[in-house]
C-alpha atoms as a PDB file:
ATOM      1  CA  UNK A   1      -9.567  -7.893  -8.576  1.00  0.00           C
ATOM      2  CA  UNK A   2     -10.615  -7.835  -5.174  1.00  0.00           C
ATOM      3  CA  UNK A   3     -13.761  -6.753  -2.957  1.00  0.00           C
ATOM      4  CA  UNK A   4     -15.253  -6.133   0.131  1.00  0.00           C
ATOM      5  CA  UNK A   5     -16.187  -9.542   2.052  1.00  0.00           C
ATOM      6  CA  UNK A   6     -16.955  -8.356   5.368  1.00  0.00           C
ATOM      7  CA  UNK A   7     -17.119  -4.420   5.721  1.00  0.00           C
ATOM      8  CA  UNK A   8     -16.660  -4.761   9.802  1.00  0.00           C
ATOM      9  CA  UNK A   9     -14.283  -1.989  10.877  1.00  0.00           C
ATOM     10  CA  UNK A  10     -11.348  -3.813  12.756  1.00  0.00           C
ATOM     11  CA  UNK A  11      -8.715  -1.927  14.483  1.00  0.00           C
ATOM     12  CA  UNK A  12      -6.604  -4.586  14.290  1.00  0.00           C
ATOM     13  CA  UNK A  13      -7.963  -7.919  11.778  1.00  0.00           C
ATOM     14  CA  UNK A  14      -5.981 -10.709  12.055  1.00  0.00           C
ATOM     15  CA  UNK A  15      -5.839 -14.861  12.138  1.00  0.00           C
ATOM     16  CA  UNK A  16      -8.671 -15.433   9.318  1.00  0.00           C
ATOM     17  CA  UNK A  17      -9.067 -19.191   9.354  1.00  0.00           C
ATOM     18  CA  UNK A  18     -11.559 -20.837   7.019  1.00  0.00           C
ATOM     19  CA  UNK A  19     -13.060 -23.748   8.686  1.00  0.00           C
ATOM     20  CA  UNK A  20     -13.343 -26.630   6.429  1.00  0.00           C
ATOM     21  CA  UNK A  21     -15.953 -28.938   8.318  1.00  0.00           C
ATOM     22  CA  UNK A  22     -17.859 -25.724   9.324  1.00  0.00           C
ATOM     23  CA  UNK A  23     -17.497 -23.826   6.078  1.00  0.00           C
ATOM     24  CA  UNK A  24     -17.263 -20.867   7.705  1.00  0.00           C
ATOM     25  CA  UNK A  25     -14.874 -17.671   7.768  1.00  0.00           C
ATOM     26  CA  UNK A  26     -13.264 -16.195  11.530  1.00  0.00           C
ATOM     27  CA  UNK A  27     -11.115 -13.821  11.896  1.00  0.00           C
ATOM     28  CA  UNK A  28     -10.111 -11.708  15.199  1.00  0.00           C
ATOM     29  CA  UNK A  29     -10.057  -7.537  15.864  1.00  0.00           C
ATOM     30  CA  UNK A  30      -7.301  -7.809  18.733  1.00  0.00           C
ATOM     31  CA  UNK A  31      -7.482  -4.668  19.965  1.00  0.00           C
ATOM     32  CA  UNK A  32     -10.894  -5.164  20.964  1.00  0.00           C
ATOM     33  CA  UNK A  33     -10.472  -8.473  22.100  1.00  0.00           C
ATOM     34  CA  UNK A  34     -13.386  -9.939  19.651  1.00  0.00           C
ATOM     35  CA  UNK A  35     -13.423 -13.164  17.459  1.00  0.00           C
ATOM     36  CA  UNK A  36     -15.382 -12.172  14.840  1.00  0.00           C
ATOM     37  CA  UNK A  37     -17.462 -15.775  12.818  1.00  0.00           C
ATOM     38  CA  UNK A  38     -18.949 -15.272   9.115  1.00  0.00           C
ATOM     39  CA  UNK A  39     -22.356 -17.095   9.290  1.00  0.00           C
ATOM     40  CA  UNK A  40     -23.731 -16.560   6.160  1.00  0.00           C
ATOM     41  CA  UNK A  41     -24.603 -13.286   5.657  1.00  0.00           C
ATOM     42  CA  UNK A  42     -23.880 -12.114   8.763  1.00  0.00           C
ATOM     43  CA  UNK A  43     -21.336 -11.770  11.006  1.00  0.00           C
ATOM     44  CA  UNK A  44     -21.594 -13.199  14.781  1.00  0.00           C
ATOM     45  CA  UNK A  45     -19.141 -10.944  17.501  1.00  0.00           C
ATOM     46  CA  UNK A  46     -17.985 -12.794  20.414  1.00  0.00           C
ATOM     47  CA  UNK A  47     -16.181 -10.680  23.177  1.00  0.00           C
ATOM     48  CA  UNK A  48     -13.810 -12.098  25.341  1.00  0.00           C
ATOM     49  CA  UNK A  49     -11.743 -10.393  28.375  1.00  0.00           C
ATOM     50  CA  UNK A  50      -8.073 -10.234  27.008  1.00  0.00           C
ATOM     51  CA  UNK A  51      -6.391  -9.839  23.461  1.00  0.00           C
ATOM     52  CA  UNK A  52      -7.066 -12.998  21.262  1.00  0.00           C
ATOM     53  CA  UNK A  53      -5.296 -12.610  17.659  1.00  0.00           C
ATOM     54  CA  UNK A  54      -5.620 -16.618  16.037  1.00  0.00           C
ATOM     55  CA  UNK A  55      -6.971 -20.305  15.999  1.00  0.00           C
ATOM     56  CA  UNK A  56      -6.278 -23.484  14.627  1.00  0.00           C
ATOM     57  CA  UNK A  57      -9.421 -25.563  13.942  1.00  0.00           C
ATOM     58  CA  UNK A  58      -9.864 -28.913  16.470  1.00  0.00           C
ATOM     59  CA  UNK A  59     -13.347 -30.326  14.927  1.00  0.00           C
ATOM     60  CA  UNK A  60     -16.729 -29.466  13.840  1.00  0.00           C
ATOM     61  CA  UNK A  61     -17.654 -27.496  16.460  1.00  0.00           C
ATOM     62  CA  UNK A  62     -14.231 -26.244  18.389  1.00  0.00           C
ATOM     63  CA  UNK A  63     -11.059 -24.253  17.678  1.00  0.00           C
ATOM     64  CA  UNK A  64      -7.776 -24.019  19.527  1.00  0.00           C
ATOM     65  CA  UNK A  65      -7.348 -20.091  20.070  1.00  0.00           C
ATOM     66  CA  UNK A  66      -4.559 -18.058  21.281  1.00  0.00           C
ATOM     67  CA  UNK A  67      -4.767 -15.326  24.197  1.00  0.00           C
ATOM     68  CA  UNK A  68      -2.697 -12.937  25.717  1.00  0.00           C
ATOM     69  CA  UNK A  69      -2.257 -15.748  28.605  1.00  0.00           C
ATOM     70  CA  UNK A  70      -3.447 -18.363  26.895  1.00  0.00           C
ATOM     71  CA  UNK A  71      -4.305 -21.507  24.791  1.00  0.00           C
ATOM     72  CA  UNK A  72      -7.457 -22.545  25.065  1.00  0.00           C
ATOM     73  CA  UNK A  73     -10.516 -24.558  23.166  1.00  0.00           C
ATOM     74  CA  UNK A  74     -13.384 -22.801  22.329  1.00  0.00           C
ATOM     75  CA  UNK A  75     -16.861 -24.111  21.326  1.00  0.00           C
ATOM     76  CA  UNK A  76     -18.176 -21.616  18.422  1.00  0.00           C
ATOM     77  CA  UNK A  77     -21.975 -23.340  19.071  1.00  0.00           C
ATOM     78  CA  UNK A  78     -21.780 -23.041  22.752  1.00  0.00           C
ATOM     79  CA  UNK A  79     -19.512 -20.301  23.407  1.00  0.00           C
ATOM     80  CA  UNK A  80     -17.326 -21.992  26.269  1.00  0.00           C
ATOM     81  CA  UNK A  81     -14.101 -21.999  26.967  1.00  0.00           C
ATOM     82  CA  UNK A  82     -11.359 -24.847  28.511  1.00  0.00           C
ATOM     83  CA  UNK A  83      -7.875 -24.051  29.160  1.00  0.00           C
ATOM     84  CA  UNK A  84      -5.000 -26.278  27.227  1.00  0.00           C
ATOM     85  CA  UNK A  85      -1.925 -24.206  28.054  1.00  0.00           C
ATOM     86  CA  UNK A  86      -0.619 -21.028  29.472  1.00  0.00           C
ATOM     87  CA  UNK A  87       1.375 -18.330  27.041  1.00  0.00           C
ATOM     88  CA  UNK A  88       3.838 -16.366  29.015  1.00  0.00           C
ATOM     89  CA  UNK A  89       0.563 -15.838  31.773  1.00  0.00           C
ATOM     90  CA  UNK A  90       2.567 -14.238  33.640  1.00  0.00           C
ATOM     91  CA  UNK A  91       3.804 -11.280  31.549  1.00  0.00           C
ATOM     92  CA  UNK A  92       1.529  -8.512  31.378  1.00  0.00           C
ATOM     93  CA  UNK A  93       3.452  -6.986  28.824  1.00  0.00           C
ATOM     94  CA  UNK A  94       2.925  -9.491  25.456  1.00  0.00           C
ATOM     95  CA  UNK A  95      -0.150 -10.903  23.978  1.00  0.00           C
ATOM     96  CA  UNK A  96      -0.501 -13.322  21.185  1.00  0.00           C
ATOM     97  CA  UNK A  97      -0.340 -12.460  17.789  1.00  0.00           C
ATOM     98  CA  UNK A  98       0.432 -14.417  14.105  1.00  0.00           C
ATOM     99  CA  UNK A  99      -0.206 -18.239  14.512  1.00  0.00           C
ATOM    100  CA  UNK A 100      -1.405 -21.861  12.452  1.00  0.00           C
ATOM    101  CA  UNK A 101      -1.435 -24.852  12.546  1.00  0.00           C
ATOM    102  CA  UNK A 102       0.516 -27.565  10.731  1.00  0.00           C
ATOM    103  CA  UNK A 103       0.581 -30.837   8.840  1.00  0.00           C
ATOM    104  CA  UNK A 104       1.331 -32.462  12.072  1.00  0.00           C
ATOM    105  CA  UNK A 105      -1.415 -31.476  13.678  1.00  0.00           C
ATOM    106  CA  UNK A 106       0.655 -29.090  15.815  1.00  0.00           C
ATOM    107  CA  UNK A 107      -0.057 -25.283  16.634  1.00  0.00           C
ATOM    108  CA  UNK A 108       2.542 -22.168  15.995  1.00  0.00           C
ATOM    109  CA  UNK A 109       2.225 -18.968  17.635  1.00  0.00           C
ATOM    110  CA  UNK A 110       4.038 -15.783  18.282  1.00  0.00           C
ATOM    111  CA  UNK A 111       3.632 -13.253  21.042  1.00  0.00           C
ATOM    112  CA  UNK A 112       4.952  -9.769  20.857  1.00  0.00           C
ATOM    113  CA  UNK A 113       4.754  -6.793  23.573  1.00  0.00           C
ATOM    114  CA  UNK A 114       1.491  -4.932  23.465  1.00  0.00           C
ATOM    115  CA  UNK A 115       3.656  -1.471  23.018  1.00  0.00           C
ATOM    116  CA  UNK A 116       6.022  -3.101  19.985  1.00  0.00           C
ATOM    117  CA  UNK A 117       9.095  -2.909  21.997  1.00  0.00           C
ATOM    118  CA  UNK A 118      12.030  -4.522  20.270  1.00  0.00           C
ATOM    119  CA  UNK A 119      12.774  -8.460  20.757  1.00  0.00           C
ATOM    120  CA  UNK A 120       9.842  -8.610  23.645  1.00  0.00           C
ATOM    121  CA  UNK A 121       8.288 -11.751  21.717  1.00  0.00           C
ATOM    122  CA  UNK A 122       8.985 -15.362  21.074  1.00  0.00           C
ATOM    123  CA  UNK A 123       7.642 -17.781  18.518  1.00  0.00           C
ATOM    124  CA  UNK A 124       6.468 -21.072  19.890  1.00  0.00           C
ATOM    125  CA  UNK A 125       5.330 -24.551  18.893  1.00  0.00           C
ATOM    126  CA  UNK A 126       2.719 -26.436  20.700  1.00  0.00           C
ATOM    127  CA  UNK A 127       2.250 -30.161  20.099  1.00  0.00           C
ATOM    128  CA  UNK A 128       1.395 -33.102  21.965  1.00  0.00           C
ATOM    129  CA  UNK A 129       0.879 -31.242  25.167  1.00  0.00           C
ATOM    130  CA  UNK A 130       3.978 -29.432  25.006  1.00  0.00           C
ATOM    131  CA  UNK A 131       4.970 -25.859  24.459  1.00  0.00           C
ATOM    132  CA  UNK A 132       8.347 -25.330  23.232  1.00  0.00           C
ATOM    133  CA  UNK A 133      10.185 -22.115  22.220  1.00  0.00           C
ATOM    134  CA  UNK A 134      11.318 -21.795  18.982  1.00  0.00           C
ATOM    135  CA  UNK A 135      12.718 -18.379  18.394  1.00  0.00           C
ATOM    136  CA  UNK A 136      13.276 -15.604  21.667  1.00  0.00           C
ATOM    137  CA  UNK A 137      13.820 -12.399  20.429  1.00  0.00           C
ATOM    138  CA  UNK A 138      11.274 -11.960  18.287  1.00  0.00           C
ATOM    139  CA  UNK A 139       9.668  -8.056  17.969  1.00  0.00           C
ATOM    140  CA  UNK A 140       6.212  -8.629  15.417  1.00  0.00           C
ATOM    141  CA  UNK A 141       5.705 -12.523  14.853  1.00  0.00           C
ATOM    142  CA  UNK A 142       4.286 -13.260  11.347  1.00  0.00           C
ATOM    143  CA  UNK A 143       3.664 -15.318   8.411  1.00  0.00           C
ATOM    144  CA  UNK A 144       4.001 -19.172   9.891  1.00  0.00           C
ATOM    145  CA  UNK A 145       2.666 -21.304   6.980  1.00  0.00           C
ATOM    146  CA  UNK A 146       3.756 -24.272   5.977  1.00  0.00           C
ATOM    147  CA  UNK A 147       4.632 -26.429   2.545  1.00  0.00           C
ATOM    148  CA  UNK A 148       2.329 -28.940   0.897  1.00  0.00           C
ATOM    149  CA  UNK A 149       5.458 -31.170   1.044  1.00  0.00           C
ATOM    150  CA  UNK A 150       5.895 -30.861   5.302  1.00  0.00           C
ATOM    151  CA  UNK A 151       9.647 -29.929   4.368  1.00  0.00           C
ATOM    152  CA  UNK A 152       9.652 -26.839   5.432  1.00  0.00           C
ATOM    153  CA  UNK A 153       7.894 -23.839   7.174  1.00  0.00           C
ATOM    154  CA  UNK A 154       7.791 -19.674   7.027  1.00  0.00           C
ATOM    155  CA  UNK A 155       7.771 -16.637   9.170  1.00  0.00           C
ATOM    156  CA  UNK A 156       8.847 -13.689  10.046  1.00  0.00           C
ATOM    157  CA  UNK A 157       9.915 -11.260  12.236  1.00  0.00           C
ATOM    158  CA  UNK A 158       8.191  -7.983  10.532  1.00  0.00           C
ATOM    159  CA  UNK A 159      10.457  -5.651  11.467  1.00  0.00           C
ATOM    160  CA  UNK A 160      13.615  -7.297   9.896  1.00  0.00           C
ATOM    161  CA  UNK A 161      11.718  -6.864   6.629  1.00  0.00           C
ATOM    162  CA  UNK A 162      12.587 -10.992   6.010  1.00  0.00           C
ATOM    163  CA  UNK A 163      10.715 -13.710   5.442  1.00  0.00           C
ATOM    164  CA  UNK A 164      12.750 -16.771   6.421  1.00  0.00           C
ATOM    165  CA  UNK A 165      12.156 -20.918   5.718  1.00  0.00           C
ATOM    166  CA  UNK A 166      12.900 -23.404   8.003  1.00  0.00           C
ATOM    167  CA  UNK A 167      13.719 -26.648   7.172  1.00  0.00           C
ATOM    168  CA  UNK A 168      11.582 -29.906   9.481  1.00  0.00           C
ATOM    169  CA  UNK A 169      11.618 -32.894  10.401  1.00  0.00           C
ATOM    170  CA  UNK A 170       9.734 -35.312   9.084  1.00  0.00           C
ATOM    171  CA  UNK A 171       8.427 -37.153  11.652  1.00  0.00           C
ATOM    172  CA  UNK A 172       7.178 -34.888  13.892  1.00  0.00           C
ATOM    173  CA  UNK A 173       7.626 -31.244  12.090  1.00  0.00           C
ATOM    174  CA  UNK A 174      10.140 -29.810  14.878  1.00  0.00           C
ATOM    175  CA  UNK A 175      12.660 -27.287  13.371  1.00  0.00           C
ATOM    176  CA  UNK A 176      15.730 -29.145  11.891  1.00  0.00           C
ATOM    177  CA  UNK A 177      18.896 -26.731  11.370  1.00  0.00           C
ATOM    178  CA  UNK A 178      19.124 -23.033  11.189  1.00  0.00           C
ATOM    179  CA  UNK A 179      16.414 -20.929   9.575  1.00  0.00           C
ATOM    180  CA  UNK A 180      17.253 -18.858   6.089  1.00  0.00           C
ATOM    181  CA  UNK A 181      16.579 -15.659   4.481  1.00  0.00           C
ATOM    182  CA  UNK A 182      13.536 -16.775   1.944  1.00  0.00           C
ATOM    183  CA  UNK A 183      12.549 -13.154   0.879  1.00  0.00           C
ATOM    184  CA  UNK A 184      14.622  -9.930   1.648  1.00  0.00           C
ATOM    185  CA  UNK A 185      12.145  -7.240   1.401  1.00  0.00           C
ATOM    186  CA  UNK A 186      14.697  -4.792   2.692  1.00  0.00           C
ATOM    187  CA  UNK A 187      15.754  -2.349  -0.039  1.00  0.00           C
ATOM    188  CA  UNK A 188      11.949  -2.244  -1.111  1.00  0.00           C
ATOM    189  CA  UNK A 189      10.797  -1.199   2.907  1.00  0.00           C
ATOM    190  CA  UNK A 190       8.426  -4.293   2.630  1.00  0.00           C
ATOM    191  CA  UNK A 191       6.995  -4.901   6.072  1.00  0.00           C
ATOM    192  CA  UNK A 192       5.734  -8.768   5.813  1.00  0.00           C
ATOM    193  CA  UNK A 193       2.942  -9.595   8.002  1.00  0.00           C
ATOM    194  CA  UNK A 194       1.030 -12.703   7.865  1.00  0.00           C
ATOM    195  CA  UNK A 195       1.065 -15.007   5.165  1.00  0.00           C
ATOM    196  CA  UNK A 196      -0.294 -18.589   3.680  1.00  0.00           C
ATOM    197  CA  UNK A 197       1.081 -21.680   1.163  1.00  0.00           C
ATOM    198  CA  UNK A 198      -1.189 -22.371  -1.632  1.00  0.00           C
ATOM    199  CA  UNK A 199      -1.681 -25.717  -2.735  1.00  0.00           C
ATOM    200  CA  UNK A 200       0.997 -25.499  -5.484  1.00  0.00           C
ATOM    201  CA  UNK A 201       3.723 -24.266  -3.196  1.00  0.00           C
ATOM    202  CA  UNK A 202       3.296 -20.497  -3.572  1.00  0.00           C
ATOM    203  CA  UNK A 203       3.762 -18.204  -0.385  1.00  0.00           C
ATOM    204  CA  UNK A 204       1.316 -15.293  -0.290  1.00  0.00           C
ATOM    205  CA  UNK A 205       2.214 -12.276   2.051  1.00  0.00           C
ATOM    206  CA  UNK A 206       0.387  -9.579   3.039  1.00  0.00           C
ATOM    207  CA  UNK A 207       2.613  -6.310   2.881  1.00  0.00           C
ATOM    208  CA  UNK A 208       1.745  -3.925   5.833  1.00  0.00           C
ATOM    209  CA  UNK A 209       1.595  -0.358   4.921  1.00  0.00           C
ATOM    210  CA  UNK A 210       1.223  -1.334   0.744  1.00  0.00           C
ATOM    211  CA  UNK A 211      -2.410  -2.559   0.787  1.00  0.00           C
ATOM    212  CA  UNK A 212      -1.311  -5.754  -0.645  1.00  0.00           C
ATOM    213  CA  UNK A 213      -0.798  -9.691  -1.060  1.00  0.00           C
ATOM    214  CA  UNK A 214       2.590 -10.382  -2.685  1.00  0.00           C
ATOM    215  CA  UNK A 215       3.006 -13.936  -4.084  1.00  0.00           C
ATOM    216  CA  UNK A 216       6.651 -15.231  -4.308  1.00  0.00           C
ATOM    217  CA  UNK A 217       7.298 -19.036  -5.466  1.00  0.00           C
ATOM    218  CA  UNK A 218       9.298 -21.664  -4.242  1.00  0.00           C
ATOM    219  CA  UNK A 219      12.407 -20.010  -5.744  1.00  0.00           C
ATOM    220  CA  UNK A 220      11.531 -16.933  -3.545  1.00  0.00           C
ATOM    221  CA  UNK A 221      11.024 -15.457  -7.205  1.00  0.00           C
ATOM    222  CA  UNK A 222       7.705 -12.749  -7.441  1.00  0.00           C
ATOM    223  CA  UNK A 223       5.086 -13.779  -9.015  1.00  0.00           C
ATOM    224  CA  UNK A 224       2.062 -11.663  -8.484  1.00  0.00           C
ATOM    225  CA  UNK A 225       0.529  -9.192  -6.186  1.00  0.00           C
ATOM    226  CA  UNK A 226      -3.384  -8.730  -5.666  1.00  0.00           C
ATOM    227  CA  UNK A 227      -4.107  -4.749  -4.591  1.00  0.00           C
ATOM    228  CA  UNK A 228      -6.592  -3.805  -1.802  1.00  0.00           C
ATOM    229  CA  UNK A 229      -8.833  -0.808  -0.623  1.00  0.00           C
ATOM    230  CA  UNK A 230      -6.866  -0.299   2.334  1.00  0.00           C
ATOM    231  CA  UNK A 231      -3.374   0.166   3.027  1.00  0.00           C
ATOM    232  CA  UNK A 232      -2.723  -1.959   6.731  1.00  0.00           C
ATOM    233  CA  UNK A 233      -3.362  -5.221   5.468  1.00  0.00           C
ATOM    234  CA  UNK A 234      -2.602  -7.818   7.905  1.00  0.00           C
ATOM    235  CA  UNK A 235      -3.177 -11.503   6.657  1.00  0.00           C
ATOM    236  CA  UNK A 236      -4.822 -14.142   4.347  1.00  0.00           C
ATOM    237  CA  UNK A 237      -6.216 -17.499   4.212  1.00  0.00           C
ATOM    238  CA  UNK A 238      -7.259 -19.463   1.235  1.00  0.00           C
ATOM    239  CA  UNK A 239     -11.515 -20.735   1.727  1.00  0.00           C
ATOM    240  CA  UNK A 240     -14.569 -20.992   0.188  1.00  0.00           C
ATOM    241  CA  UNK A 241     -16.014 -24.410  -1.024  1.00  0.00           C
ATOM    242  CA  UNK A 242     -13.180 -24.569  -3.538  1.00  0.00           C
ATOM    243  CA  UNK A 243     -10.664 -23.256  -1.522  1.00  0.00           C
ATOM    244  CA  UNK A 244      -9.888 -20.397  -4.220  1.00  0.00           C
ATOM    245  CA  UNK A 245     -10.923 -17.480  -2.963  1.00  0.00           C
ATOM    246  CA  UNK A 246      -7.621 -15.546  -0.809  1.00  0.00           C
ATOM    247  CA  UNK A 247      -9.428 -13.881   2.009  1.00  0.00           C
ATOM    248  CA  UNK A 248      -7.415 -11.281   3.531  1.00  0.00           C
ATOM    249  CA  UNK A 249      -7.787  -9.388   7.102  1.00  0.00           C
ATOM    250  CA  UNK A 250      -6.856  -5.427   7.670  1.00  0.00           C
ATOM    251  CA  UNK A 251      -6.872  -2.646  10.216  1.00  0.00           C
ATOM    252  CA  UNK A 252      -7.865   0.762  10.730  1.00  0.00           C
ATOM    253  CA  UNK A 253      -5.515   1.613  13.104  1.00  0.00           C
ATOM    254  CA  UNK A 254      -4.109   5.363  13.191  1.00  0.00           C
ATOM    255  CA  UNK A 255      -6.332   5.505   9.391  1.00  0.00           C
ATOM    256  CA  UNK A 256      -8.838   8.055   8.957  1.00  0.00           C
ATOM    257  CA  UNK A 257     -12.622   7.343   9.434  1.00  0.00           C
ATOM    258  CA  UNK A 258     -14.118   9.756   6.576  1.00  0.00           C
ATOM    259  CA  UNK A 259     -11.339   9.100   3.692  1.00  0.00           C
ATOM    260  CA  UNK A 260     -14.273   6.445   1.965  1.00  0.00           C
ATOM    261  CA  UNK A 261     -12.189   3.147   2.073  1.00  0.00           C
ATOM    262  CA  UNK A 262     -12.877   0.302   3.979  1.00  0.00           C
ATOM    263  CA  UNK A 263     -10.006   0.323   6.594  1.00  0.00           C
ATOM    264  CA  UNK A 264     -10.442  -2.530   8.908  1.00  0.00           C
ATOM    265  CA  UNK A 265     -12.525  -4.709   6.678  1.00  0.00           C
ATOM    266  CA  UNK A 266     -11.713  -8.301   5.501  1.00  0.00           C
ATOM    267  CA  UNK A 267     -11.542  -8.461   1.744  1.00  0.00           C
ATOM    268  CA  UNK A 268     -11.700 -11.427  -1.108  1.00  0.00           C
ATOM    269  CA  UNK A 269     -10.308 -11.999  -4.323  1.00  0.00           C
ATOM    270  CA  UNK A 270     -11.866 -15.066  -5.998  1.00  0.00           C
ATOM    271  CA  UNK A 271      -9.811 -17.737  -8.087  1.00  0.00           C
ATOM    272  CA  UNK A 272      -6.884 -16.610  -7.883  1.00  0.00           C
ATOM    273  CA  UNK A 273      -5.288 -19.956  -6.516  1.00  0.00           C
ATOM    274  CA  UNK A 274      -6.371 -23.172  -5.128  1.00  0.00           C
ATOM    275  CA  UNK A 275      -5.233 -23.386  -0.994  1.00  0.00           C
ATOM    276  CA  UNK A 276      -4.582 -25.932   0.811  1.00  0.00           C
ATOM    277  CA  UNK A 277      -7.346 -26.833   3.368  1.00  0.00           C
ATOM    278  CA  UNK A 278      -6.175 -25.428   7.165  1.00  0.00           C
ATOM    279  CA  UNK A 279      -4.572 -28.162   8.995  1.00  0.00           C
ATOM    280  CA  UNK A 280      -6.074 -29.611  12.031  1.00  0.00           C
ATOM    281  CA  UNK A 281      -4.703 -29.358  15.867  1.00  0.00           C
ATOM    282  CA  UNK A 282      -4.436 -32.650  17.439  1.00  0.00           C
ATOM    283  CA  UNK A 283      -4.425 -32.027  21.163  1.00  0.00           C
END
């Protein structure tokens, strides 16, 4: 059972984070180039100049978000900005999109071209001051999460209709070997989109299009799927005090504004799982 959290009409919701030390919900509208911070009851809109689409959280009071041009540390008390890294600045034609930390205290993030054209994108890494590519030829970057165990990490590329894993290092959480087909959503027309690991190993992926969270396990096996009011949902998180309630973002893109459901809106299902708390970037 799920229900409203935050009725805010997104055209495009994506990167919820729950912030542990805050205890506080964000989330970003990228088409309207907002980050969008739960206080409460209310919601706090901050506007920025370019698309932003996700964030990693740095400490109490700052989060490492991704631009169309940029990395770059944000104070949520202050609203100020400091530039950390450049993301393909020089390409008009992608923004950021999917992205999350990991256990190493490292940052993923995928850009894509604003206009979807094919293979346009590129997952990256960014740790210890350096930005590395992972994957070129990427179309609609999604779904980087990451084990309880470190061994291994998700995405996809949304329009291959796969989720893959790929196996890490230990040390320092760089890919190690070639990635594999976790989840072939193929003969179903699944269209994965973001996605987070539970504290017991599960993967939970939104399905674009279905208006709903699909759980698979280790194994790749199903084993549930929570339903939303909405059919465009984009991505959870796992927050709350007890970390069980699976937020999840959604957009009202191309939907109808007088059908009665709440395109756009972030929604909650409570105790469902236990998450594991969001990592934090080390820059």
């Amino acid at each position: 059972m799920s229900e409203v959290f935050d009725a805010t009409r997104c055209v495009l919701g994506e990167g919820p984070l729950w912030h542990p030390a805050r205890e506080q919900f964000l989330w970003f509208d990228i088409n309207r180039h907002q980050l969008l911070i739960r206080e409460g009851s209310t919601t706090r809109t901050v506007q920025f100049n370019e698309h932003v689409s996700a964030a990693g959280w740095v400490d109490d009071a700052s989060v490492l978000v991704a631009s169309e041009t940029r990395l770059f540390l944000f104070d949520l008390d202050r609203e100020r900005s400091e530039d950390v890294e450049g993301l393909e600045p020089d390409n008009a034609a992608t923004r950021s999109n999917d992205g999350r930390a990991d256990p190493w205290g490292g940052f993923w993030i995928g850009t894509m071209a604003k206009d979807h054209a094919a293979g346009a994108g590129v997952i990256y890494r960014y740790f210890r001051g350096e930005l590395r590519a992972l994957y070129p030829g990427i179309s609609i970057p999604n779904a980087m999460c990451f084990l309880p165990d470190r061994k291994h990490a998700y995405f996809t590329d949304t329009v291959t209709h796969k989720i893959m894993r790929q196996a890490l290092e230990p040390d320092r959480g760089w890919p190690e070997g070639d990635p594999e087909v976790f989840v072939d959503g193929t003969a179903n027309g699944l269209h994965p989109d973001g996605a987070v690991v539970d504290a017991s190993g599960t993967l939970w992926c939104a399905m674009f299009g279905a208006g709903e969270v699909v759980a698979f396990a280790p194994d790749g096996s199903k084993q549930a799927e929570i339903s939303f009011d909405a059919p465009q949902t984009t991505c959870p998180a796992f927050g709350g005090a007890a970390l069980d309630t699976l937020f999840c973002t959604s957009a009202a893109r191309d939907m109808p504004k007088d059908d009665g459901k709440p395109h756009g809106a972030v929604f909650a299902a409570h105790e469902v799982a236990v998450g594991q708390a969001e990592h934090r970037v080390k820059l």
